[in-house]
Protein backbone atom coordinates (compact mmCIF):
# COMPACT_ATOMS: atom_id res chain seq x y z
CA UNK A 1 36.05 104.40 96.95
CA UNK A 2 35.05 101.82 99.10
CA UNK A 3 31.45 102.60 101.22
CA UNK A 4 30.51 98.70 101.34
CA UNK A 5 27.91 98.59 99.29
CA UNK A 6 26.18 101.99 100.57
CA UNK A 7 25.91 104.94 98.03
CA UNK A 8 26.69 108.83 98.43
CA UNK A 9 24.78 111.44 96.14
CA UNK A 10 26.25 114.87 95.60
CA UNK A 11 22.75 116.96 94.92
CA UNK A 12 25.12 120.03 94.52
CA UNK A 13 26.82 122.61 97.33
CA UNK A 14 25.94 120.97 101.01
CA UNK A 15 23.24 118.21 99.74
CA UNK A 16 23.71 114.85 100.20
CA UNK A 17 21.92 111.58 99.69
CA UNK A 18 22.81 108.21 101.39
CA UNK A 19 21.36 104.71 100.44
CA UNK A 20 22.02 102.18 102.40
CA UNK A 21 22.74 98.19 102.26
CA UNK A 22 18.99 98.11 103.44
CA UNK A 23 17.66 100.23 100.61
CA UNK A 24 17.16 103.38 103.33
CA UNK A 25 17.34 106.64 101.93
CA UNK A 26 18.83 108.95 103.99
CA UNK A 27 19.32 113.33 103.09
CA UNK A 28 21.51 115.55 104.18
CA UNK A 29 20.55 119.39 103.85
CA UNK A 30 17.82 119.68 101.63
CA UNK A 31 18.31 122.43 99.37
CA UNK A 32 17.15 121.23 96.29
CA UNK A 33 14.38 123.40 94.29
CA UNK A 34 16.33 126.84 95.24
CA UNK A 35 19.89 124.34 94.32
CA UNK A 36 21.59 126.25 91.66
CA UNK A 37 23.47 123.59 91.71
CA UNK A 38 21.27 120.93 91.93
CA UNK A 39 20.92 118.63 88.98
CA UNK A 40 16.89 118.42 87.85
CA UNK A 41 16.47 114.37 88.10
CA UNK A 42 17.96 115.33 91.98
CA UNK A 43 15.60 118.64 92.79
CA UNK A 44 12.53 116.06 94.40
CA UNK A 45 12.72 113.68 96.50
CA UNK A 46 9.62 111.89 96.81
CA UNK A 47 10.88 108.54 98.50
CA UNK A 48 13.08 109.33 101.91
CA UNK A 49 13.34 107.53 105.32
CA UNK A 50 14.97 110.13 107.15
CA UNK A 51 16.50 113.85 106.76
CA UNK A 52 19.09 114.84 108.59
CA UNK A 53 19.86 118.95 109.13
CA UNK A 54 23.13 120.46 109.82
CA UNK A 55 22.40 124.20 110.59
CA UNK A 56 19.49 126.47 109.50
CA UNK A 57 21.09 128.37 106.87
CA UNK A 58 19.09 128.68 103.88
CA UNK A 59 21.18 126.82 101.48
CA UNK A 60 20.96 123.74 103.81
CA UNK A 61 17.17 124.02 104.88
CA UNK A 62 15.72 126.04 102.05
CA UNK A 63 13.49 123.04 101.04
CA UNK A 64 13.30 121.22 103.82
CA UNK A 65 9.60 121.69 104.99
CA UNK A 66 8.33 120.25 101.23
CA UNK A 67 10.80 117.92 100.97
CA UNK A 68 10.26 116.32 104.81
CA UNK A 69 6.25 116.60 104.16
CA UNK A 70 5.87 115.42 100.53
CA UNK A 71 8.43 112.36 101.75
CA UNK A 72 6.88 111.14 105.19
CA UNK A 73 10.54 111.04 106.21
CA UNK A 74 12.03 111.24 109.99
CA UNK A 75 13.64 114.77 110.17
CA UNK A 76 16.24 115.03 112.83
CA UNK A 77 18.86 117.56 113.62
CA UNK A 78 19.22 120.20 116.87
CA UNK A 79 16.38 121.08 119.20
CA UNK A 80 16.06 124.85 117.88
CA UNK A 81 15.41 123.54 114.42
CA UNK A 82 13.47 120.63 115.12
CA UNK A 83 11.01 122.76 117.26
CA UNK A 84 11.12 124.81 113.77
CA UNK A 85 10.16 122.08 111.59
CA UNK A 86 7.02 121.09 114.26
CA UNK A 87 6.02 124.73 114.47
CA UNK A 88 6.32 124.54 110.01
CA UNK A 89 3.67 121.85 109.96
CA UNK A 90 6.37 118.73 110.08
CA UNK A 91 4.96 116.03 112.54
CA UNK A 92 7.33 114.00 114.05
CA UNK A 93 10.86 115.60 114.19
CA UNK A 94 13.32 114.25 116.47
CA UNK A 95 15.25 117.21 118.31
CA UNK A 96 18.76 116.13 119.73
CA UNK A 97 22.38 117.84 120.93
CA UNK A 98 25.56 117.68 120.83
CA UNK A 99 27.07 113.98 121.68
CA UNK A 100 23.45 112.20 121.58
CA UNK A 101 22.57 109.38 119.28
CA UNK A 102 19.60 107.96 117.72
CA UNK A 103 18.39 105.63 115.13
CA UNK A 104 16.76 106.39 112.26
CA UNK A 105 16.62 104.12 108.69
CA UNK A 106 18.51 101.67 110.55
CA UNK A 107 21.69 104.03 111.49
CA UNK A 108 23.09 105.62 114.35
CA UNK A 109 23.28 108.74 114.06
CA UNK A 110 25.22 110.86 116.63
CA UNK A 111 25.23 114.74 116.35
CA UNK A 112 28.83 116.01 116.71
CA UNK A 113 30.38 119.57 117.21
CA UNK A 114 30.89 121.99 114.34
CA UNK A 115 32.62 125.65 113.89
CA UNK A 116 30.35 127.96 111.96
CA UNK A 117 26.94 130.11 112.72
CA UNK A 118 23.54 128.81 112.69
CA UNK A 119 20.30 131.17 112.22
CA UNK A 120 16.89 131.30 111.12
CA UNK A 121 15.37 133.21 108.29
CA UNK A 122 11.77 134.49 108.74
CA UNK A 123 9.91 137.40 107.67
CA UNK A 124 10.64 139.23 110.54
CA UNK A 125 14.44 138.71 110.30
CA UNK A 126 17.04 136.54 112.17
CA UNK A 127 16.14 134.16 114.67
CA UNK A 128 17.76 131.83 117.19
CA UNK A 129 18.46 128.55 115.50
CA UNK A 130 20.77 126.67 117.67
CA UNK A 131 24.25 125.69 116.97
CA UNK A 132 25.78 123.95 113.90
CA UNK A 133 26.44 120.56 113.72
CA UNK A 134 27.48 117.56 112.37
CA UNK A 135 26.65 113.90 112.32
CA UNK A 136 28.34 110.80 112.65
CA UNK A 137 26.67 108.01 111.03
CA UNK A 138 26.71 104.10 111.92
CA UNK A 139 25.60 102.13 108.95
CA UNK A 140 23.73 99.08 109.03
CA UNK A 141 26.68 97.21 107.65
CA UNK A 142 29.42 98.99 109.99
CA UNK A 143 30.60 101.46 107.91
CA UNK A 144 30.73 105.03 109.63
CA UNK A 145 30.63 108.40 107.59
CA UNK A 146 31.74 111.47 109.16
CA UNK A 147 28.92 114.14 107.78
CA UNK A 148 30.63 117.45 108.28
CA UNK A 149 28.26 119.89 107.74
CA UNK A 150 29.57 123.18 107.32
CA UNK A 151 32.89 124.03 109.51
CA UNK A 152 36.09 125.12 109.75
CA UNK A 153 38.81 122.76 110.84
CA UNK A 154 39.02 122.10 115.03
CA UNK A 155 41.29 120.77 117.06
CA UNK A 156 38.35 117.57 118.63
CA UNK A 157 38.24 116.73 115.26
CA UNK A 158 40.57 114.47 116.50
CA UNK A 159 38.70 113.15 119.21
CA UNK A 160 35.92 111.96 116.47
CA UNK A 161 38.19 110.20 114.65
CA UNK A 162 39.29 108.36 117.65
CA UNK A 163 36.06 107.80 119.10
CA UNK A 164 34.16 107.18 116.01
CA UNK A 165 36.66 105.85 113.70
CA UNK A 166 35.35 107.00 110.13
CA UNK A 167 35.73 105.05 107.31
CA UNK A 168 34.89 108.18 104.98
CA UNK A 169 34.85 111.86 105.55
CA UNK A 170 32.32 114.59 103.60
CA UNK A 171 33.94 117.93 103.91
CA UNK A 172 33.06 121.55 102.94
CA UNK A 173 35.85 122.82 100.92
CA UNK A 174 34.90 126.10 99.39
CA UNK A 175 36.73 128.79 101.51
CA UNK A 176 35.31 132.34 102.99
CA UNK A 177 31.46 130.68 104.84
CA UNK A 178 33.16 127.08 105.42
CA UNK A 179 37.56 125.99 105.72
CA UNK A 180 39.18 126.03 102.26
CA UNK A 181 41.89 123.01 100.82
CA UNK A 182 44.32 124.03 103.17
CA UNK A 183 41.87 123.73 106.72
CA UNK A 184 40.42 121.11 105.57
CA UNK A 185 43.66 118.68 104.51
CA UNK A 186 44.45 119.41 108.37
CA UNK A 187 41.10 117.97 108.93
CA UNK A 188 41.90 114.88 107.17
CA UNK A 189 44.85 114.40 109.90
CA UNK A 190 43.20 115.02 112.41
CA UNK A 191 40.69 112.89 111.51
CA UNK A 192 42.62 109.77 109.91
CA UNK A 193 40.38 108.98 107.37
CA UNK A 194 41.86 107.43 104.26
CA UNK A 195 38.62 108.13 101.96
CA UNK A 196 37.67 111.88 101.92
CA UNK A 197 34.57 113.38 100.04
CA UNK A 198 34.73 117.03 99.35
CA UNK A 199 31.60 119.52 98.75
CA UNK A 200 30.37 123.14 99.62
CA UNK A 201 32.09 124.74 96.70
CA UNK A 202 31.51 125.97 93.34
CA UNK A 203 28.06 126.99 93.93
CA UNK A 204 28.82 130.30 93.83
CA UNK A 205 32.35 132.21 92.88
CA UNK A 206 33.20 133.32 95.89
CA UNK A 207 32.95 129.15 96.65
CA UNK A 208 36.48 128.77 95.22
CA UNK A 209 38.10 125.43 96.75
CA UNK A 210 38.29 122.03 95.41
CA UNK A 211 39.05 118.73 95.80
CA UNK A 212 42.64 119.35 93.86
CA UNK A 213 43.46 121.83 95.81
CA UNK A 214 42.85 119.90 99.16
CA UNK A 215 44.70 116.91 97.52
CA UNK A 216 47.79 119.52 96.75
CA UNK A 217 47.58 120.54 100.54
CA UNK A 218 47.75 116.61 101.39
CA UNK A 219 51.09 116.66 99.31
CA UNK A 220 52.61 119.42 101.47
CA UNK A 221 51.89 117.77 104.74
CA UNK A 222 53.11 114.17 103.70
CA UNK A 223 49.25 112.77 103.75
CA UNK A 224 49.17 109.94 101.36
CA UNK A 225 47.05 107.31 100.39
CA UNK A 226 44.19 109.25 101.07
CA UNK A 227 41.28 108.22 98.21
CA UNK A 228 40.12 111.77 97.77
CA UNK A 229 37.83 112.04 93.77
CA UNK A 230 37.00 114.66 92.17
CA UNK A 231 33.66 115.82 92.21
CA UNK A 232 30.81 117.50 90.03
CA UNK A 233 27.00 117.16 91.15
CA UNK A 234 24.57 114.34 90.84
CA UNK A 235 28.06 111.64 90.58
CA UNK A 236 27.05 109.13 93.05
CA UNK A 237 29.81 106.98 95.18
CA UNK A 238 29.89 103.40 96.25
């Protein structure tokens, strides 16, 4: 796989960590103490210039208060759960919508439609938490990631690829909360990647998709060349 010198670190289920050219260090989700599947050497991160947040599911915020505090990084994602993070004791957030952009660690960063639910967890039940999301990201060097988040396929899909032009993909491929191997090889068409990074599974049983079987799904719609690994946490891409 080919990210230009950058580097991509699966911390386990929807967890991600980005370094860039620069030396930036850029999350995805943080769910890393509560991380079942989160390797130990990944479960702090002390050192971080930004964090970026999907959706406010627990298994993609759960630590995201510590981690944003005890790291001094920039936490971005949608206005609901940025005004969360503020009202959590996190100074600084940047709150944004769908089709906006800004720069953070030296990226551009533009928030991007996904299909799934969004809510937040307090102790008085379910609140509002905005809508899911994903990000397109603009590397310092000109390479441009496609960060899912947690979806099922969509038709616009599409329309990111042509407007965005990713060089790589990350992709939730578990099945029953996100798409399984056969949404998400539509994705990859839709999209027109040719490098495709799959995640969101085998946390949990009922998580039961993987990279083979999205690579088997390729097959049957005449995808090829598509540089799709295999995957087990804390292996880190470049």
């Amino acid at each position: 796989m080919d990210l230009k010198g950058n580097t991509l670190t699966w911390c386990g289920h929807g967890t991600w960590l980005w370094q860039t050219v620069e030396g930036k260090k850029v999350l995805i989700d943080p769910w890393l103490a509560g991380n079942p599947a989160c390797p130990d050497e990944l479960k702090e991160q002390p050192e971080l210039d930004a964090v970026l947040i999907t959706h406010a599911h627990f298994d993609h915020v759960g630590d995201a208060v510590p981690t944003i505090t005890g790291s001094g990084a920039t936490a971005v994602g949608i206005f609901e759960v940025s005004t969360w993070l503020e009202a959590s004791g996190v100074t600084g957030a940047i709150p944004m919508n769908m089709g906006g952009t800004v720069e953070v660690a030296g990226c551009r960063v533009t928030m991007v439609q996904a299909v799934h639910s969004c809510g937040l967890m307090g102790d008085d039940g379910l609140h509002e938490g905005g809508d899911p999301a994903g990000f397109v990201i603009e590397f310092p060097d000109g390479m441009v990631a496609y960060q899912a988040g947690d979806t099922d396929v969509f038709g616009d899909m599409a329309l990111i690829g042509e407007i965005y032009r990713p060089d790589v993909a990350i992709l939730p491929v578990g099945d029953h909360f996100t798409m399984g191997p056969r949404q998400a090889a539509h994705a990859v068409r839709l999209l027109g990647v040719k490098q495709v990074v799959c995640g969101h599974f085998g946390t949990f049983p009922i998580l039961v998709g993987t990279p083979a079987g999205v690579r088997e799904q390729l097959s049957g719609l005449g995808v090829d060349g598509v540089d799709l690994p295999d995957m087990t946490p804390g292996i880190t891409l470049s």
